[in-house]
C-alpha atoms as a PDB file:
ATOM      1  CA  UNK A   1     -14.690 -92.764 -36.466  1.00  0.00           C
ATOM      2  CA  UNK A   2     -17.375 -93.085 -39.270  1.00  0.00           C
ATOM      3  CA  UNK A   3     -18.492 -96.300 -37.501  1.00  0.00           C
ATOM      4  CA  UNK A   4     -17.995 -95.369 -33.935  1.00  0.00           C
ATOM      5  CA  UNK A   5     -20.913 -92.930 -34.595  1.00  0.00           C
ATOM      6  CA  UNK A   6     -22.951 -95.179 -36.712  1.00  0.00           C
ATOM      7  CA  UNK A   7     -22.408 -92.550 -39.840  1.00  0.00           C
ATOM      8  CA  UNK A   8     -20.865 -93.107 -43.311  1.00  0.00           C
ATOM      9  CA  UNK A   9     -17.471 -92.391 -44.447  1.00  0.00           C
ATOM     10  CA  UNK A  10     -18.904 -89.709 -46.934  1.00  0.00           C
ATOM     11  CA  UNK A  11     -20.702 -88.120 -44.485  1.00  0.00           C
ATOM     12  CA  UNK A  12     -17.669 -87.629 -42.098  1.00  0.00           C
ATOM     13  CA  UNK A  13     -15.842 -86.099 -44.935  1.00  0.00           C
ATOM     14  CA  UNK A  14     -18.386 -83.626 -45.651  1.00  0.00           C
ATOM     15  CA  UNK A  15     -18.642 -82.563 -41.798  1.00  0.00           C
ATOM     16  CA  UNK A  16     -14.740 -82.562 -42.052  1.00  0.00           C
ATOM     17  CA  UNK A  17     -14.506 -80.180 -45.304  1.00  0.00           C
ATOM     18  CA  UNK A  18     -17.318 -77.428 -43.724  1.00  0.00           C
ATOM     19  CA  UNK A  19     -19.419 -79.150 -46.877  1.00  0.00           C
ATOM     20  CA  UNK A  20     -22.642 -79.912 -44.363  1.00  0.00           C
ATOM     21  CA  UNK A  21     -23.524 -79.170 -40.616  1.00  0.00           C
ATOM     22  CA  UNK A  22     -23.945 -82.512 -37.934  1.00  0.00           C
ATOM     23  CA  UNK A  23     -27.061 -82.424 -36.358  1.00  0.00           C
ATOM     24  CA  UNK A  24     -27.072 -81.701 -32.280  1.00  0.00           C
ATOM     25  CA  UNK A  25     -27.628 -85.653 -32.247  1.00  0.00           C
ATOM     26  CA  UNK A  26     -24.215 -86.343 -34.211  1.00  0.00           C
ATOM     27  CA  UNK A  27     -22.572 -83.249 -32.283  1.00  0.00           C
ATOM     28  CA  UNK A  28     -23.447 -85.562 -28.954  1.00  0.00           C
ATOM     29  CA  UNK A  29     -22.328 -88.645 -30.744  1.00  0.00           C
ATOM     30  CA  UNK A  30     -18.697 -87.595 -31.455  1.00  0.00           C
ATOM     31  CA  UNK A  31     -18.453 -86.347 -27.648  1.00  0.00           C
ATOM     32  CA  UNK A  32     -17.692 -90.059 -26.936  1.00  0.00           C
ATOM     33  CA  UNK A  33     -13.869 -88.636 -28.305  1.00  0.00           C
ATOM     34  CA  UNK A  34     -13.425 -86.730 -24.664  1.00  0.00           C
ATOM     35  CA  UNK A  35     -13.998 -83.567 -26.515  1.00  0.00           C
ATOM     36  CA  UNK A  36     -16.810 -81.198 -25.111  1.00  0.00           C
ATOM     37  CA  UNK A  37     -19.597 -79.379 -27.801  1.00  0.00           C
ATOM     38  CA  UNK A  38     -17.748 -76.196 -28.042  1.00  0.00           C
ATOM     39  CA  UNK A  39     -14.750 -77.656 -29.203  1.00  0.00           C
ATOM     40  CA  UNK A  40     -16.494 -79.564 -31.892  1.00  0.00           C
ATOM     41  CA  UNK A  41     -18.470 -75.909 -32.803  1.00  0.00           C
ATOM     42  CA  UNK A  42     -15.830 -73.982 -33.088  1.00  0.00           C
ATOM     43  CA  UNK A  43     -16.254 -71.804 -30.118  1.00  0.00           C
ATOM     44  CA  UNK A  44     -13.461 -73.502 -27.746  1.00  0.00           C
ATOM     45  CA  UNK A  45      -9.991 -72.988 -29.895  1.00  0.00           C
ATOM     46  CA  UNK A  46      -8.398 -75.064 -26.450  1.00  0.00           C
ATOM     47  CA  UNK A  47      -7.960 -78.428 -25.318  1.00  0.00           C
ATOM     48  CA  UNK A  48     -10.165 -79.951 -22.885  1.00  0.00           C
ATOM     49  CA  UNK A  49      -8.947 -81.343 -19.371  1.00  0.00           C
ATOM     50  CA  UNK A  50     -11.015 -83.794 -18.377  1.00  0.00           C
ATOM     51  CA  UNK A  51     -12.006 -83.352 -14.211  1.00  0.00           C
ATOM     52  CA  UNK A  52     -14.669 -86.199 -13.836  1.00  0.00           C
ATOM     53  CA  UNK A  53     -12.947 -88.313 -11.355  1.00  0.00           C
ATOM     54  CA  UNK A  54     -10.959 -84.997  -9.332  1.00  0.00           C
ATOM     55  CA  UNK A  55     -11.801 -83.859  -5.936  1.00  0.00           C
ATOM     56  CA  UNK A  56     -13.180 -80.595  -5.932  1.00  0.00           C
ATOM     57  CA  UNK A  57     -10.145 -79.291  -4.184  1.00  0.00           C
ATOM     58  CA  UNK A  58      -8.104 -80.723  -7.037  1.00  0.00           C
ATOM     59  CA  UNK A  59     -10.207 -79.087  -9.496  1.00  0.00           C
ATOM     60  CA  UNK A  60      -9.915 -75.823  -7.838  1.00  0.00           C
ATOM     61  CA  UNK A  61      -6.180 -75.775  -7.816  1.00  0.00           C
ATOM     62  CA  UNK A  62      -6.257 -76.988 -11.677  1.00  0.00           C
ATOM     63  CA  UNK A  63      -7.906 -73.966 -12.466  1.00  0.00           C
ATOM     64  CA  UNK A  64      -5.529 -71.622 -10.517  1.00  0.00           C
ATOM     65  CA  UNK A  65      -2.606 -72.838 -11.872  1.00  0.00           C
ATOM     66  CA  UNK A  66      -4.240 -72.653 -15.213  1.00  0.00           C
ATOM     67  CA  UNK A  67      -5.672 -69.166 -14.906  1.00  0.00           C
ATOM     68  CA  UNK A  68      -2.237 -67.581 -12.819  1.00  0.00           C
ATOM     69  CA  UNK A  69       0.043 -68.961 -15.948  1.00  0.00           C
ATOM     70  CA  UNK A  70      -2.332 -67.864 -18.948  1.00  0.00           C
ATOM     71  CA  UNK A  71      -2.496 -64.361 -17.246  1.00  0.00           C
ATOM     72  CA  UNK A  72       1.221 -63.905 -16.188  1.00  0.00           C
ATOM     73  CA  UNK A  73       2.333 -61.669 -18.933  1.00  0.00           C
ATOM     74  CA  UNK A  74       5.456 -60.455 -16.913  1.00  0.00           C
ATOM     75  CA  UNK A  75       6.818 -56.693 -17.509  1.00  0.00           C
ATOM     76  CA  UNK A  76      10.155 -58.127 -17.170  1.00  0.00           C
ATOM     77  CA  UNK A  77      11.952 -61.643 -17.629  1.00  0.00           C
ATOM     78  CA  UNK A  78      12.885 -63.171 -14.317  1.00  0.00           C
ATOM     79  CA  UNK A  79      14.333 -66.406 -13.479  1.00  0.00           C
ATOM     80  CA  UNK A  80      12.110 -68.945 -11.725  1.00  0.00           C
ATOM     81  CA  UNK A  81       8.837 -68.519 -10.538  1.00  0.00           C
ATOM     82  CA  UNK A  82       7.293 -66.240  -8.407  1.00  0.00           C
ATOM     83  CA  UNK A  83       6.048 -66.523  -4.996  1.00  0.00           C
ATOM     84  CA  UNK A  84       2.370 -66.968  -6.103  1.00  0.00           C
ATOM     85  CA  UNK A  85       3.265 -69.755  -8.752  1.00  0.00           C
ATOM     86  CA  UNK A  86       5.261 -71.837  -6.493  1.00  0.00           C
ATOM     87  CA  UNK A  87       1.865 -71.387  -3.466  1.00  0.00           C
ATOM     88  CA  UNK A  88       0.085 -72.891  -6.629  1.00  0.00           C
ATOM     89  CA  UNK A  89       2.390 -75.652  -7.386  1.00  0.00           C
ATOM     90  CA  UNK A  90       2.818 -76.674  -3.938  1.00  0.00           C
ATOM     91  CA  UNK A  91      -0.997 -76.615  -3.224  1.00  0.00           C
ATOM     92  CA  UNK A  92      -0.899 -79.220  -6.366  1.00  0.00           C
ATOM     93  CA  UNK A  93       1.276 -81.174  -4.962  1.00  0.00           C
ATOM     94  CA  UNK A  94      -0.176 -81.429  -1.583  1.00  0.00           C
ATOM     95  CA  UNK A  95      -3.410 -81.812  -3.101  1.00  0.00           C
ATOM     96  CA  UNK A  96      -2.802 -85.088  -5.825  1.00  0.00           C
ATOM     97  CA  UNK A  97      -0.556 -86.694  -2.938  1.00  0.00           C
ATOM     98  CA  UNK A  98      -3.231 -86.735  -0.534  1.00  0.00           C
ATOM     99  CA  UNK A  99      -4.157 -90.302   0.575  1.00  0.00           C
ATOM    100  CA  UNK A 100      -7.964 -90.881   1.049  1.00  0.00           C
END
């Protein structure tokens, strides 16, 4: 990694044990990893899904079927999913089989 970003071993290890801050300018540098700046500040505890090459319909449905399973905190255990998951699933489906 040390090289990737043009930075010394030493240094890397210091960033690594909380012993020095990067710059912004290194911050940017180590975004070549497909990792955005909040996750490398600390602020973003997730991983990152990278969209660049999605549709904007694909994009959308990502982010409903991320958003309806992070918030389904069910008051009961059921079998299967419900009517509103499978909409979602389908819509992926539909949506990353779509021949342009």
């Amino acid at each position: 990694m040390a090289q990737k970003i043009n930075k010394s071993k030493s240094l890397i290890s210091k960033y690594e044990n909380n012993q020095k801050l990067p710059t912004l300018e290194t911050l940017i540098d180590l975004s070549i990893f497909d990792v955005s700046l909040d996750f490398l500040a600390g602020k973003e505890k997730g991983k990152t899904i990278m969209v660049n090459n999605l549709t904007a319909s694909q994009i959308d449905i990502i982010n409903a079927l991320m958003k309806e399973f992070h918030s389904s905190k069910p008051k009961y255990v059921t079998r299967g999913l419900t009517t509103r998951q499978l909409d979602i699933f389908n819509g992926l489906i539909i949506e990353f089989t779509k021949i342009e």
